[in-house]
C-alpha atoms as a PDB file:
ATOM      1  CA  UNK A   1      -3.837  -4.849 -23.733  1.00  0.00           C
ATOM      2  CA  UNK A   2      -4.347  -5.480 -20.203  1.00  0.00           C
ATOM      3  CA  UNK A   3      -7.004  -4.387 -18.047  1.00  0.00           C
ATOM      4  CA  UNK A   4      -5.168  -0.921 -16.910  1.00  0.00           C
ATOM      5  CA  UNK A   5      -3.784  -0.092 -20.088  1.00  0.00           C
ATOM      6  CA  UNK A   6      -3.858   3.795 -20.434  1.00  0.00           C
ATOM      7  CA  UNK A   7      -3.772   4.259 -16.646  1.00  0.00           C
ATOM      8  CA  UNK A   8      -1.076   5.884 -14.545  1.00  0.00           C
ATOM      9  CA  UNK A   9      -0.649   4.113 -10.687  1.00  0.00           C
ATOM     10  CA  UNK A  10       1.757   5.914  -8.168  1.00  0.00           C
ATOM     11  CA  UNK A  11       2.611   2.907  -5.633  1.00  0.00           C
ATOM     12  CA  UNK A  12       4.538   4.363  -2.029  1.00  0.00           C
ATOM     13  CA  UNK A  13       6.770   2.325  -0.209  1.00  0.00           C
ATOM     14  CA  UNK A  14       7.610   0.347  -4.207  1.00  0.00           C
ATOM     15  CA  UNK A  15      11.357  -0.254  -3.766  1.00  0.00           C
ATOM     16  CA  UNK A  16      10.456  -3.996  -2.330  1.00  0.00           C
ATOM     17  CA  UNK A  17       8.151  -6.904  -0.971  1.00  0.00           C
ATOM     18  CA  UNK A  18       4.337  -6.062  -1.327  1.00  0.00           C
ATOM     19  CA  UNK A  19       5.569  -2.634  -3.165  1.00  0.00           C
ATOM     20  CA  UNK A  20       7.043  -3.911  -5.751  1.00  0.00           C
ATOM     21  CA  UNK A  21       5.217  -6.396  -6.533  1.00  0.00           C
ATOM     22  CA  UNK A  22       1.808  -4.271  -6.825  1.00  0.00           C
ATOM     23  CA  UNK A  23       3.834  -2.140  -9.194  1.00  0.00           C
ATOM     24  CA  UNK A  24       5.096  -4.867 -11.298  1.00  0.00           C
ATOM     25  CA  UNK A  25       1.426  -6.369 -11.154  1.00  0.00           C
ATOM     26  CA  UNK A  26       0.062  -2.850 -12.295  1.00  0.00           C
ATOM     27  CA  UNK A  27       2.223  -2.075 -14.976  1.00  0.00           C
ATOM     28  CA  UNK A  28       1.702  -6.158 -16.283  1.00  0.00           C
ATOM     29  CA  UNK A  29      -1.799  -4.760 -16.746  1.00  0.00           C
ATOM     30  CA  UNK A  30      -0.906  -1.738 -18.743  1.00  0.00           C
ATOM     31  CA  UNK A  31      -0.311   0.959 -16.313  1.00  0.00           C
ATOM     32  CA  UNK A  32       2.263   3.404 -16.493  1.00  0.00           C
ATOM     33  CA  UNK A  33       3.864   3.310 -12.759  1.00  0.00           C
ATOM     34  CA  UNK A  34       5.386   5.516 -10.552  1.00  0.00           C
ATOM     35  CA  UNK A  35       7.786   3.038  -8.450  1.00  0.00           C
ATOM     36  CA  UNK A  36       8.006   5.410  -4.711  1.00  0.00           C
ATOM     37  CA  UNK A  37      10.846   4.645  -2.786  1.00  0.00           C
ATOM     38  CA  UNK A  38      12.137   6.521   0.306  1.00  0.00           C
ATOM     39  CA  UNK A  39      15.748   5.136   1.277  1.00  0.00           C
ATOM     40  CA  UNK A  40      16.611   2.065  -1.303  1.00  0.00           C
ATOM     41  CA  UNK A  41      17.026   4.078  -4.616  1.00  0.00           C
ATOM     42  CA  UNK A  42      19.055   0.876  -5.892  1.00  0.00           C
ATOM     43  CA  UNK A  43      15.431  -1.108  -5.161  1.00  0.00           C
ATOM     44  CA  UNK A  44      13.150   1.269  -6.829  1.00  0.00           C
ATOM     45  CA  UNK A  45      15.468   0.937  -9.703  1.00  0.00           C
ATOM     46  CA  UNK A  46      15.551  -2.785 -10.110  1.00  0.00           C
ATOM     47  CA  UNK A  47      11.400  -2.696 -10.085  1.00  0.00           C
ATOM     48  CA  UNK A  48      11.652  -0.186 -12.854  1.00  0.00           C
ATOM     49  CA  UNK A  49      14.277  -1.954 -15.084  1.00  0.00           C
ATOM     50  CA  UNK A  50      12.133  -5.326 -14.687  1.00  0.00           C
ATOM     51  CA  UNK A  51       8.830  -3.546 -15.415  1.00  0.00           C
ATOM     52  CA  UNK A  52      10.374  -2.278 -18.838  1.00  0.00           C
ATOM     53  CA  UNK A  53      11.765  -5.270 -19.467  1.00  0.00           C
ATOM     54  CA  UNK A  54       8.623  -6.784 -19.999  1.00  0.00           C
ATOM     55  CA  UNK A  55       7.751  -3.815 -21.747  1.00  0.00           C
ATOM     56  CA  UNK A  56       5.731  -1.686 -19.406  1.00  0.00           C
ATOM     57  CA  UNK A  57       6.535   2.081 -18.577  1.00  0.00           C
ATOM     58  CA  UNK A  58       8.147   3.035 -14.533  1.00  0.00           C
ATOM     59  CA  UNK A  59       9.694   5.268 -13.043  1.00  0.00           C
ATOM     60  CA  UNK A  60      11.070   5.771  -9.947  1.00  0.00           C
ATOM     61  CA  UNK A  61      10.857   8.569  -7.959  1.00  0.00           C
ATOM     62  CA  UNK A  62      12.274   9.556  -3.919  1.00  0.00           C
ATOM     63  CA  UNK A  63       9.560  10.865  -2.002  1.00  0.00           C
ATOM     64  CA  UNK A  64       9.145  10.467   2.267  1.00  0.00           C
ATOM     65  CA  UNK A  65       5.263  10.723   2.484  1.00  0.00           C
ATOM     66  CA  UNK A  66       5.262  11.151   6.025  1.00  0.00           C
ATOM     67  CA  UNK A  67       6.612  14.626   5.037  1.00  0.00           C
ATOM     68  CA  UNK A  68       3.059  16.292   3.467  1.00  0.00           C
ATOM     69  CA  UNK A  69       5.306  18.662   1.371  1.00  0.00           C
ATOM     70  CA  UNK A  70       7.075  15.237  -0.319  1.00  0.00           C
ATOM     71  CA  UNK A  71       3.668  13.708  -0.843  1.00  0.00           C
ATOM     72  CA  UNK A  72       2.538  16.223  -3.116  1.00  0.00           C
ATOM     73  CA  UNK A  73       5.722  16.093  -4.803  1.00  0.00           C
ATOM     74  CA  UNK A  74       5.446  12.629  -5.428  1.00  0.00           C
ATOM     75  CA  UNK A  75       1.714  13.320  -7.196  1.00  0.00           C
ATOM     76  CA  UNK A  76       2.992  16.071  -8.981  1.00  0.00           C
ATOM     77  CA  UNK A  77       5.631  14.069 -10.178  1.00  0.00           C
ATOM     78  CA  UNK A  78       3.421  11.548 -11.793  1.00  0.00           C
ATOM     79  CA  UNK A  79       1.400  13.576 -13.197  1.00  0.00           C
ATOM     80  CA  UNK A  80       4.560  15.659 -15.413  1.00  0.00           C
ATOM     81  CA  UNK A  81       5.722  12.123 -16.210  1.00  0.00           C
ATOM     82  CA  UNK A  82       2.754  10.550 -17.476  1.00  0.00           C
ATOM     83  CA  UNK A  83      -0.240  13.380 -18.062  1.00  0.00           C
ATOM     84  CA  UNK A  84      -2.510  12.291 -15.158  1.00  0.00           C
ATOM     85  CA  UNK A  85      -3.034   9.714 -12.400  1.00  0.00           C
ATOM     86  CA  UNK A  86      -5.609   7.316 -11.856  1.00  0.00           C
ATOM     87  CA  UNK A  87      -4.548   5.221  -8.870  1.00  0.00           C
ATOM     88  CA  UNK A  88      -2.552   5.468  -5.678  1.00  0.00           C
ATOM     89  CA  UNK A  89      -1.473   2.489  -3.566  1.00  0.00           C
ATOM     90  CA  UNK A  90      -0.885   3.632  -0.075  1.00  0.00           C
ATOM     91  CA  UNK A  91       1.620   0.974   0.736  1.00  0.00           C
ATOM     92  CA  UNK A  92       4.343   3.108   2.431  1.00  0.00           C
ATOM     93  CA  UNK A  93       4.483   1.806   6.337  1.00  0.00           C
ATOM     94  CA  UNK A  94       6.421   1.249   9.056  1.00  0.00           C
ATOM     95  CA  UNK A  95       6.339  -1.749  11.972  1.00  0.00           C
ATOM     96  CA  UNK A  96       7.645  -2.638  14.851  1.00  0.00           C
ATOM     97  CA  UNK A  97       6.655  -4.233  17.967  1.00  0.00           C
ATOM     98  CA  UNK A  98       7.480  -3.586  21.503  1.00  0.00           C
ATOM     99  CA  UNK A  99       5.585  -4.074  25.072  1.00  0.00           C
ATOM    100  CA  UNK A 100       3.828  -1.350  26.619  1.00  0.00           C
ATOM    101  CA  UNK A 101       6.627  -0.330  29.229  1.00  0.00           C
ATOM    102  CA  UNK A 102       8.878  -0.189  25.598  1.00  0.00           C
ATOM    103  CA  UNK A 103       6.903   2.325  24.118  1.00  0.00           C
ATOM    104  CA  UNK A 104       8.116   5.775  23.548  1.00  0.00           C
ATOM    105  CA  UNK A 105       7.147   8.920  21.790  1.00  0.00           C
ATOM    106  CA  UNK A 106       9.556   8.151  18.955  1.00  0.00           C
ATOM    107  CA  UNK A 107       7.922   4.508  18.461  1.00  0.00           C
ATOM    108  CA  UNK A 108       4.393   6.117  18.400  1.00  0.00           C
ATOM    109  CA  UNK A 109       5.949   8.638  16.503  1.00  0.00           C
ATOM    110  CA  UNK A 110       7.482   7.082  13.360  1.00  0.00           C
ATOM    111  CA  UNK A 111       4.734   4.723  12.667  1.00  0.00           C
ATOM    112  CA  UNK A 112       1.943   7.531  12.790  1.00  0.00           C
ATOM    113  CA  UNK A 113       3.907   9.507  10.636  1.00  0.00           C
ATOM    114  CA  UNK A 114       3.960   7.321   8.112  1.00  0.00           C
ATOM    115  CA  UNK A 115       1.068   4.426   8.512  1.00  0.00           C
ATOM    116  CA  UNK A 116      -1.367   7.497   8.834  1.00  0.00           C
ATOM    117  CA  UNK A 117      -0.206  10.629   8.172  1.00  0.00           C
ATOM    118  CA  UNK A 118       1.859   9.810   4.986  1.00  0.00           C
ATOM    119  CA  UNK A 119      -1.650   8.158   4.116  1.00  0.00           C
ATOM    120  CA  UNK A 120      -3.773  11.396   4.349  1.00  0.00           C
ATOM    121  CA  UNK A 121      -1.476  13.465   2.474  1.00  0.00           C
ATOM    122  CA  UNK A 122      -0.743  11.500  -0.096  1.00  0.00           C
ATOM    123  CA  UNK A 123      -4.114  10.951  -0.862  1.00  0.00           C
ATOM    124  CA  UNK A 124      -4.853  14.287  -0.550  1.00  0.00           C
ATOM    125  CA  UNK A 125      -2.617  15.368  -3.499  1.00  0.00           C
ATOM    126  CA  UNK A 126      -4.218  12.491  -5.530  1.00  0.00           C
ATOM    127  CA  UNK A 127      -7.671  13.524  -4.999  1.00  0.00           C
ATOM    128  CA  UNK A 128      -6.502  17.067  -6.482  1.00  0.00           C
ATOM    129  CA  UNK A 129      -4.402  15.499  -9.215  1.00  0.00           C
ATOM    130  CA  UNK A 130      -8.069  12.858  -9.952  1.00  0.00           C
ATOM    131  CA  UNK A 131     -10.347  15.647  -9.573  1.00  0.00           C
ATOM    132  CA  UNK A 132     -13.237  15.666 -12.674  1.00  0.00           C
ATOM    133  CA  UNK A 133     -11.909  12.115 -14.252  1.00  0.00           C
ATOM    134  CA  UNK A 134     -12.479   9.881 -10.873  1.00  0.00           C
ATOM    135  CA  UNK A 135      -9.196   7.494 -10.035  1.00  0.00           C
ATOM    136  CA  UNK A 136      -8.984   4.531  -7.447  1.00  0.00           C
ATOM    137  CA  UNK A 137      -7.340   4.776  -3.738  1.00  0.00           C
ATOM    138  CA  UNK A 138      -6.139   1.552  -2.447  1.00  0.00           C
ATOM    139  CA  UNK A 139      -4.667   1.484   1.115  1.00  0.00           C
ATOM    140  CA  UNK A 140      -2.562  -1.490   2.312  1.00  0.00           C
ATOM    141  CA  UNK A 141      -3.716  -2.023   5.859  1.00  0.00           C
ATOM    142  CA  UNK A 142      -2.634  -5.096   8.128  1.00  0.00           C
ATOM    143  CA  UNK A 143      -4.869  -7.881   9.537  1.00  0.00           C
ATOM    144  CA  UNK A 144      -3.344  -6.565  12.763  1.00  0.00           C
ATOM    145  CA  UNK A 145      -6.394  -4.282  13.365  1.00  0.00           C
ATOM    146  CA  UNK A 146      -8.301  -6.993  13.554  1.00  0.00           C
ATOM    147  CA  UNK A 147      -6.278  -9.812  14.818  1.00  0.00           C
ATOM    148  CA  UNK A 148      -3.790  -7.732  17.340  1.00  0.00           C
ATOM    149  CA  UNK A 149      -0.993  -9.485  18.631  1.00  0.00           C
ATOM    150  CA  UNK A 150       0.645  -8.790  21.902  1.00  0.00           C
ATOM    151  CA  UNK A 151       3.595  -5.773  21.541  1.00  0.00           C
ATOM    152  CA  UNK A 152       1.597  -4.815  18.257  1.00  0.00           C
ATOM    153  CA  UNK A 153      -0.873  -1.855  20.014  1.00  0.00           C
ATOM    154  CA  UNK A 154       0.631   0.999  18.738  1.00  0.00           C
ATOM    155  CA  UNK A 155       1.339  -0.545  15.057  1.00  0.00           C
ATOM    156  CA  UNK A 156      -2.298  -2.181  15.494  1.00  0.00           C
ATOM    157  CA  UNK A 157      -3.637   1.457  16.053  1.00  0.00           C
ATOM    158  CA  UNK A 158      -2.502   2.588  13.332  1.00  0.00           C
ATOM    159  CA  UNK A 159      -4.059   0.265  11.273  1.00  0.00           C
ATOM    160  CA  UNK A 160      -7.170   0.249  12.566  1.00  0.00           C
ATOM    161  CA  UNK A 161      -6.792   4.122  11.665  1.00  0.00           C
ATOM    162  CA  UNK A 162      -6.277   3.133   8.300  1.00  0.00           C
ATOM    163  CA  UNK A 163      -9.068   1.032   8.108  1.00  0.00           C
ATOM    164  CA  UNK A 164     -11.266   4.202   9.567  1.00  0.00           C
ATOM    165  CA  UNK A 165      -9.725   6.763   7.173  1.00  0.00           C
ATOM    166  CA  UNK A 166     -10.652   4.226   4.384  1.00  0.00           C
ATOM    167  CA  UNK A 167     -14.431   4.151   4.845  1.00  0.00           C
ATOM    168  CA  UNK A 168     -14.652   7.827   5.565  1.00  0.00           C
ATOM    169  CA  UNK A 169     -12.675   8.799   2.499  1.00  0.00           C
ATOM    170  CA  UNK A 170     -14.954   6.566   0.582  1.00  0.00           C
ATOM    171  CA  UNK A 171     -18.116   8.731   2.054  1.00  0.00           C
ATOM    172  CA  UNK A 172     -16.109  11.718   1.359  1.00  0.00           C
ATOM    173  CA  UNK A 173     -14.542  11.173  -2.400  1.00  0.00           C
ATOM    174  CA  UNK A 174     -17.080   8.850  -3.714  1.00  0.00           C
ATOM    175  CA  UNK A 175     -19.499  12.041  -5.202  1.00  0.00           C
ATOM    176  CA  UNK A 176     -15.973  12.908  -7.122  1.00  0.00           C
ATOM    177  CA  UNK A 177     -15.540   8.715  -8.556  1.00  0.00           C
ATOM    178  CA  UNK A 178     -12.570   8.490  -6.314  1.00  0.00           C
ATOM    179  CA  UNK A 179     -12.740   4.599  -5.306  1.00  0.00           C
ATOM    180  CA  UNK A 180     -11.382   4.471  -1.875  1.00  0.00           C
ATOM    181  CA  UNK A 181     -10.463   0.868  -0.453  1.00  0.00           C
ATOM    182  CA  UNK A 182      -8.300  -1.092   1.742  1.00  0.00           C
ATOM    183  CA  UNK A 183      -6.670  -4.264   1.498  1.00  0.00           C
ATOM    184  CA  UNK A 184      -5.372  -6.479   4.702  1.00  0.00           C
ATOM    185  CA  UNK A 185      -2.897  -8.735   4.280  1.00  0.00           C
ATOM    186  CA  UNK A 186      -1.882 -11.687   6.300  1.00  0.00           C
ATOM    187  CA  UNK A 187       1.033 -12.612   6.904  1.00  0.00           C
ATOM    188  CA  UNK A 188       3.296 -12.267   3.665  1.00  0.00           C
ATOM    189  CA  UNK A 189       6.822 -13.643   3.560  1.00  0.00           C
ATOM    190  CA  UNK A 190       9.344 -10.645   2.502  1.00  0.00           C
ATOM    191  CA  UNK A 191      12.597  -9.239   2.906  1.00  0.00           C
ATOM    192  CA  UNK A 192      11.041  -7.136   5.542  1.00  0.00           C
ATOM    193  CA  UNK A 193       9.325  -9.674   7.514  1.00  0.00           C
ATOM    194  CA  UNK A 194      12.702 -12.360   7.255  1.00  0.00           C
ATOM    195  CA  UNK A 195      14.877  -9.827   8.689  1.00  0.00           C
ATOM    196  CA  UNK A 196      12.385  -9.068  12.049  1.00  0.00           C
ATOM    197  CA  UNK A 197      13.604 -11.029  15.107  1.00  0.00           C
ATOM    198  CA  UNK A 198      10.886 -13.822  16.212  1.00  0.00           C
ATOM    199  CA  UNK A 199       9.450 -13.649  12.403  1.00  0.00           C
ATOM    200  CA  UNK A 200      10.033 -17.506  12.688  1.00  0.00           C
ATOM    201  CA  UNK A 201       7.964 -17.890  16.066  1.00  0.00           C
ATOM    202  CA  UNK A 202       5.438 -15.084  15.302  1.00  0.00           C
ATOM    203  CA  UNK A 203       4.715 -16.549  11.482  1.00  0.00           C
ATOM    204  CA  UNK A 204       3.850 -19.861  13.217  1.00  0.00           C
ATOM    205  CA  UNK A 205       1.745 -18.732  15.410  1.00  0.00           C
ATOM    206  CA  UNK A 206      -0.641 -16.762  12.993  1.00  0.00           C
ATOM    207  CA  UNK A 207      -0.324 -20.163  11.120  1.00  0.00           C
ATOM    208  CA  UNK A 208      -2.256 -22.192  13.319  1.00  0.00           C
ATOM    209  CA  UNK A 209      -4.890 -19.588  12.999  1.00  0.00           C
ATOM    210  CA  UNK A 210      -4.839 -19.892   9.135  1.00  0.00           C
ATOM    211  CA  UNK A 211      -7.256 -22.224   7.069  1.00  0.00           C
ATOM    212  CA  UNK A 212      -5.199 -22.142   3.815  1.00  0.00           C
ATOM    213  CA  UNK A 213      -2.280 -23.388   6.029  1.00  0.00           C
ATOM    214  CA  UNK A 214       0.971 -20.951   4.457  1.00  0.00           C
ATOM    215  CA  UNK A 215       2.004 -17.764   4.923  1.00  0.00           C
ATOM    216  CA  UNK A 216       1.058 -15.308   1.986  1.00  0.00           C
ATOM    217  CA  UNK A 217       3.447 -14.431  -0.955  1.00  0.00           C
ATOM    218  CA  UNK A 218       3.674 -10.481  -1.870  1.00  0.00           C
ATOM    219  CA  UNK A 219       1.647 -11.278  -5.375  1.00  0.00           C
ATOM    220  CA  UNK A 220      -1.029 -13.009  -3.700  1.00  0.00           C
ATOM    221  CA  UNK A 221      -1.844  -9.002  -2.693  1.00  0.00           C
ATOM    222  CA  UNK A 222      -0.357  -7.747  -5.721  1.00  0.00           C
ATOM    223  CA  UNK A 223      -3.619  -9.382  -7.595  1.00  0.00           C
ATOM    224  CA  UNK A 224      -6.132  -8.187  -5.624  1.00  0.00           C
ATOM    225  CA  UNK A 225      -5.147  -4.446  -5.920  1.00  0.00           C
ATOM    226  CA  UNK A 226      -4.564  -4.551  -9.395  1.00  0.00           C
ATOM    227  CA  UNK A 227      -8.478  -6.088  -9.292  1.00  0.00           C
ATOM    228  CA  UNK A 228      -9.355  -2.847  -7.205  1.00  0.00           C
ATOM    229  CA  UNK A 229      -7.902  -0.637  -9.215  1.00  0.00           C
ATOM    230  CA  UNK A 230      -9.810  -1.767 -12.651  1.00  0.00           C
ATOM    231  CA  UNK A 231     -13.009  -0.939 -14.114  1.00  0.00           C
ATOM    232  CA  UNK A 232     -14.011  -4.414 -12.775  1.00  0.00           C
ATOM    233  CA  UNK A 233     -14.259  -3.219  -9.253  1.00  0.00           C
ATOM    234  CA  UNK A 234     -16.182  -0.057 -10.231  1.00  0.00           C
ATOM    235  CA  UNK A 235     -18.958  -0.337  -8.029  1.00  0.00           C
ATOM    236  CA  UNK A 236     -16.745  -1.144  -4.647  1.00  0.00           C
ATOM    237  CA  UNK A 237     -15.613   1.327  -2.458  1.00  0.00           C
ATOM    238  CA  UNK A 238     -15.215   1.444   1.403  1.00  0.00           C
ATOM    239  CA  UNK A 239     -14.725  -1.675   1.869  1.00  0.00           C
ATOM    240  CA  UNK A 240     -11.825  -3.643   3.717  1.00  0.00           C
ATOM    241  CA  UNK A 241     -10.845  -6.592   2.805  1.00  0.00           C
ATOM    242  CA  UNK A 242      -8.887  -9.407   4.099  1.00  0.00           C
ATOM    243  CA  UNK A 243      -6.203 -11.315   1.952  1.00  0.00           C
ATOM    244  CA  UNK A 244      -5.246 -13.565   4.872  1.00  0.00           C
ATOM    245  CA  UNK A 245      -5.763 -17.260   3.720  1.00  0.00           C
ATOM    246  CA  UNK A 246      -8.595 -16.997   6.134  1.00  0.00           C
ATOM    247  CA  UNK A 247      -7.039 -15.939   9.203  1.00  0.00           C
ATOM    248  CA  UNK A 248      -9.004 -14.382  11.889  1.00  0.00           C
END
C-alpha cells in the first residue's frame, strides 16, 4: 500500500513530460488518477495504459482549463469516476518566449489563460469538490519568477502570479484543510523543452548557474509532489519551493 492509497489526484496538462510523470508517480503510490489532457488524447492514453499496467487505476479525461466551464468538468469528472478528490496538480501551462517589441495580445493572451486563469478555476471546482474532507493543491510554477531570463517577461509574469495565487490560496483554503503549494522546477529535459528552438543554448546557460551540474529529469518533480500531496507534508502549505538542483 503506498502512501496515497485510497486517494483520488486529478493532474492537468498529464498527456506528457512533468504531467505524466506526476500521474504515474501518484498512482505508484496508490492514487486513483485522473490523467488531463487537452490536445494529445493518444498521450493521455499511453499514461493510463502504463499506470494500469502496474496495477494502479487512470483515466483520462479532455478538458481545456483555460475554459472555466471545462475546469469544472474536469472535477466533476473525477469525482463520478472515483467518489471524491483529494488532490489537484495544476500542471497545465503554456511557454514561449519572445522580446518585448514581439509581444502581442495573443502571446499575453494564451499564456494567462492558461498559466493563471486555468489555475484559478480549476482550483476553484476542487475546493467545492474537497469541501468538509480537506484535499491538497499543488501548482507547478517555473523558477522563471525568480530567475527571469531575457524574452521570458510575459511567461515570467505569469509565474510569479502563480507563485502569488499560491500563498493567498493557502491563507484562504487552509481553515477548510485544503493544502495549497507550489513547486518550481528547473530546468527539466522533455519532449516540450527538446522541441523549443535555442533549448540547446538556453539549457546551458541555466547550467552554469546550477550546483548539481544537469538539467532536471520530469520524476525528479514527480517525487516531490507526490511528497506534497501525502499525509507526510500535512503541516506545509504556502510555501514555494524550488526543485532546481540549486539554481538561482
Amino acid at each position: 500500500m503506498g502512501k496515497l492509497a485510497g486517494k483520488v489526484a486529478v493532474v492537468t496538462g498529464a498527456s506528457k513530460g512533468i504531467g505524466a510523470a506526476i500521474a504515474h508517480e501518484l498512482a505508484k503510490e496508490g492514487a486513483s488518477v485522473i490523467v488531463n489532457y487537452s490536445s494529445s488524447a493518444q498521450g493521455a492514453e499511453a499514461v493510463v495504459a502504463r499506470i494500469e499496467a502496474e496495477g494502479g487505476k487512470a483515466k483520462a479525461v479532455h478538458a481545456d482549463v483555460s475554459k472555466p466551464k471545462e475546469a469544472g468538468q474536469l472535477i466533476n469528472e473525477a469525482v463520478s469516476a472515483f467518489g471524491r478528490l483529494d488532490i489537484l496538480v495544476n500542471n497545465a501551462g503554456v511557454y514561449e518566449f519572445l522580446p518585448l517589441e514581439h509581444i502581442n495580445e495573443t502571446h499575453f493572451d494564451r499564456m494567462f489563460d492558461l498559466n493563471v486563469k486555468g489555475l484559478l478555476f480549476a482550483t476553484q471546482a476542487a475546493a467545492a469538490a474537497m469541501d468538509g474532507q480537506g484535499g491538497s493543491v499543488i501548482n507547478i510554477g517555473s523558477m522563471a519568477s525568480q530567475a527571469p531570463v531575457p524574452g521570458g517577461s510575459v511567461y515570467s509574469a505569469t509565474k510569479a502570479a502563480l507563485d502569488a495565487v499560491t500563498r493567498c490560496l493557502a491563507l484562504e483554503l487552509g481553515p477548510r484543510k485544503i493544502l495549497v503549494n507550489a513547486v518550481l522546477p528547473g530546468p527539466v529535459e522533455t519532449e516540450g523543452t527538446n522541441a523549443m528552438e535555442g533549448w540547446d543554448q538556453f539549457k546551458n546557460q541555466l547550467l552554469s548557474r546550477t550546483p548539481l551540474g544537469r538539467v532536471g529529469e520530469p520524476r525528479d518533480i514527480a517525487t516531490v509532489v507526490s511528497f506534497l500531496a501525502s499525509a507526510d507534508a500535512g503541516w506545509i502549505t504556502g510555501e514555494i519551493i524550488p526543485v532546481s538542483g540549486g539554481l538561482r
